[in-house]
Protein backbone atom coordinates (compact mmCIF):
# COMPACT_ATOMS: atom_id res chain seq x y z
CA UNK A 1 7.22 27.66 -34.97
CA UNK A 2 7.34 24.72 -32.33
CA UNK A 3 6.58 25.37 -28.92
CA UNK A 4 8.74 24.76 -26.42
CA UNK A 5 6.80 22.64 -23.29
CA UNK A 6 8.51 23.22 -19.66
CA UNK A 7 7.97 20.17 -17.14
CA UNK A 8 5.61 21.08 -14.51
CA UNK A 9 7.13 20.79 -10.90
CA UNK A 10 6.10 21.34 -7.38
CA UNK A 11 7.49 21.66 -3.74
CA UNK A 12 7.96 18.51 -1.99
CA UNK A 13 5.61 19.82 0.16
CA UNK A 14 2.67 19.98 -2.54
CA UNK A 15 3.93 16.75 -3.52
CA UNK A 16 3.27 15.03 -0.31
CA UNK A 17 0.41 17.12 0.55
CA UNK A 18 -1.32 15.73 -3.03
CA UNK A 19 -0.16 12.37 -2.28
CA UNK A 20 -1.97 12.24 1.44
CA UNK A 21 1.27 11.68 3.55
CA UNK A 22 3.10 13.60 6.28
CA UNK A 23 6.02 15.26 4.88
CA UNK A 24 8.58 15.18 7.59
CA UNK A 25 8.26 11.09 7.55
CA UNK A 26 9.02 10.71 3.74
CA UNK A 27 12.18 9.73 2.42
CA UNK A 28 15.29 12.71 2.28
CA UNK A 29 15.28 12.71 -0.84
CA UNK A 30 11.85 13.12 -1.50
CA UNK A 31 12.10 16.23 0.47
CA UNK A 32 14.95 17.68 -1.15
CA UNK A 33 14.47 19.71 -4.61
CA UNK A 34 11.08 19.60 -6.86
CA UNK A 35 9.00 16.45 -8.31
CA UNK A 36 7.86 16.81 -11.44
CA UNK A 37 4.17 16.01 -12.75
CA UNK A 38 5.25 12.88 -14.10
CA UNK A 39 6.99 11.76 -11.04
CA UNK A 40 3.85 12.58 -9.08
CA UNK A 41 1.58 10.86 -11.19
CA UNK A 42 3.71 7.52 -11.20
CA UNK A 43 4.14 7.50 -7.40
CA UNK A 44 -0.01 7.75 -7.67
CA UNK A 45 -0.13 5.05 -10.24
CA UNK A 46 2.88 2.75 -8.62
CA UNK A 47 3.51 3.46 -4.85
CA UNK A 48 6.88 2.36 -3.66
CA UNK A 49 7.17 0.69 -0.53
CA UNK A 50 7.29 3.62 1.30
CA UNK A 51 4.87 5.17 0.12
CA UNK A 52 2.64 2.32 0.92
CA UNK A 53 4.12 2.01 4.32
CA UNK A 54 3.20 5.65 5.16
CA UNK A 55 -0.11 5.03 3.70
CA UNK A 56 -1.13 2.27 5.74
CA UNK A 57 0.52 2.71 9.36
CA UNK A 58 1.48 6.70 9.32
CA UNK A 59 2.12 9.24 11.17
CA UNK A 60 -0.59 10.82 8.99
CA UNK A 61 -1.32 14.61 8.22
CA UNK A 62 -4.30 16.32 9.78
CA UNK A 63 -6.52 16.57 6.97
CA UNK A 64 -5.66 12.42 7.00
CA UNK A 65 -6.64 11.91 10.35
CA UNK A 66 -9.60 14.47 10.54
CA UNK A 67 -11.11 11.86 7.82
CA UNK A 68 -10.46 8.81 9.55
CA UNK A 69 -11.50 9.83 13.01
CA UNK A 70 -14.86 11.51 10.73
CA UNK A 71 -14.27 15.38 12.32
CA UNK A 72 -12.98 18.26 11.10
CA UNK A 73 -9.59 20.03 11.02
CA UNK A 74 -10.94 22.06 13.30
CA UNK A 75 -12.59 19.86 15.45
CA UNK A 76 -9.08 18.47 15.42
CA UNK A 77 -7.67 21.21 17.21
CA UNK A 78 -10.25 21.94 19.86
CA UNK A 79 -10.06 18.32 20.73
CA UNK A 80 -6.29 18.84 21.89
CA UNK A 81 -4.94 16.93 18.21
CA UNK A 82 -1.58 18.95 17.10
CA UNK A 83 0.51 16.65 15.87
CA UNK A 84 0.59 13.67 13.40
CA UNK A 85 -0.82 10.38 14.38
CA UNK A 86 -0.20 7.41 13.43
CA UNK A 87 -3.06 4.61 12.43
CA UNK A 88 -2.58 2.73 15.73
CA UNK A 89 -3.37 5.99 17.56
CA UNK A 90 -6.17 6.66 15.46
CA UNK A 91 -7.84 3.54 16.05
CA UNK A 92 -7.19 3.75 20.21
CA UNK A 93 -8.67 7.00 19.88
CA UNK A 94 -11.73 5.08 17.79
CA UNK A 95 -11.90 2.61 20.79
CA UNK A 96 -11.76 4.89 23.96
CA UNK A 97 -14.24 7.73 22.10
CA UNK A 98 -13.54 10.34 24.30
CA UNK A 99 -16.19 12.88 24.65
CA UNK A 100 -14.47 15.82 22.25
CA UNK A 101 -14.48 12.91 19.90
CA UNK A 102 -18.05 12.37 20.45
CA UNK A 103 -18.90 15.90 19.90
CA UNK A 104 -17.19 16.67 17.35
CA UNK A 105 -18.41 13.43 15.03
CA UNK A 106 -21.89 14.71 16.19
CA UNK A 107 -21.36 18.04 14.76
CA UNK A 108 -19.59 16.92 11.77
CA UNK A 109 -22.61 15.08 10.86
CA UNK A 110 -25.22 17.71 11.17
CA UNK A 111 -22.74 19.79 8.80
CA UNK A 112 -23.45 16.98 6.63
CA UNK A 113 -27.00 16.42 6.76
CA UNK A 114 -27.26 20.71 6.74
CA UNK A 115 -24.78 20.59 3.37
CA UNK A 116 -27.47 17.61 1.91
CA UNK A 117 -30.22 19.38 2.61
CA UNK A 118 -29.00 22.26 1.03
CA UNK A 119 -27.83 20.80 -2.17
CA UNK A 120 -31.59 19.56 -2.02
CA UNK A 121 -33.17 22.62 -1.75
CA UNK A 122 -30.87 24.19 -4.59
CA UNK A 123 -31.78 21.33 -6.76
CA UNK A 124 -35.39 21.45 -6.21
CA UNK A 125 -35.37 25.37 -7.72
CA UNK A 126 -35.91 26.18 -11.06
């Protein structure tokens, strides 16, 4: 008996989610229909141009931007952040550090340390 192996796809949305770019700015016909494993693991391995290109200058996803600007999602949100930004708008908002920025760094990093000193603690136990 041979077994018969199906190729493994996923939503251009998981795709581009996986791949750390904003969907909306990719290429139509990345968005259109599925992308395989394969597919995904060569645009990983090999990024075309604009791939690259999304990579470097944006607009970038939240979870993107939450870890350049060193907040979370969240923090995100109740600073007034919506919407995709791009790395020049990242790195003005770097520059000016408005106060929710501030804050929410500051709080990030006691979730940090707390996490740390937790995995500590846990690791410390018999």
């Amino acid at each position: 008996m041979t077994s018969h192996q199906t190729t493994q796809t996923m939503k251009p949305a998981t795709a581009a989610k996986k791949l750390g770019v904003y969907l909306p700015a990719t290429p139509a016909e990345f968005q259109q229909g599925t992308v395989s494993r394969t597919e995904l693991n060569g645009l990983q391995a090999d990024p075309p141009e604009w791939l690259r290109e999304l990579r470097r200058n944006g607009p970038h996803p939240r979870p993107v931007v939450a870890a350049k600007l060193g907040v979370s999602i969240a923090g995100l949100a109740r600073g007034g952040v919506t919407e995709p930004l791009t790395t020049e708008q990242i790195e003005t908002l770097k520059q000016e550090r408005p106060g929710w920025l501030e804050k929410e760094q500051a709080t990030q990093a006691e979730v940090r340390k707390e996490a740390a000193r937790l995995k500590q603690r846990k690791a410390e136990r018999p």
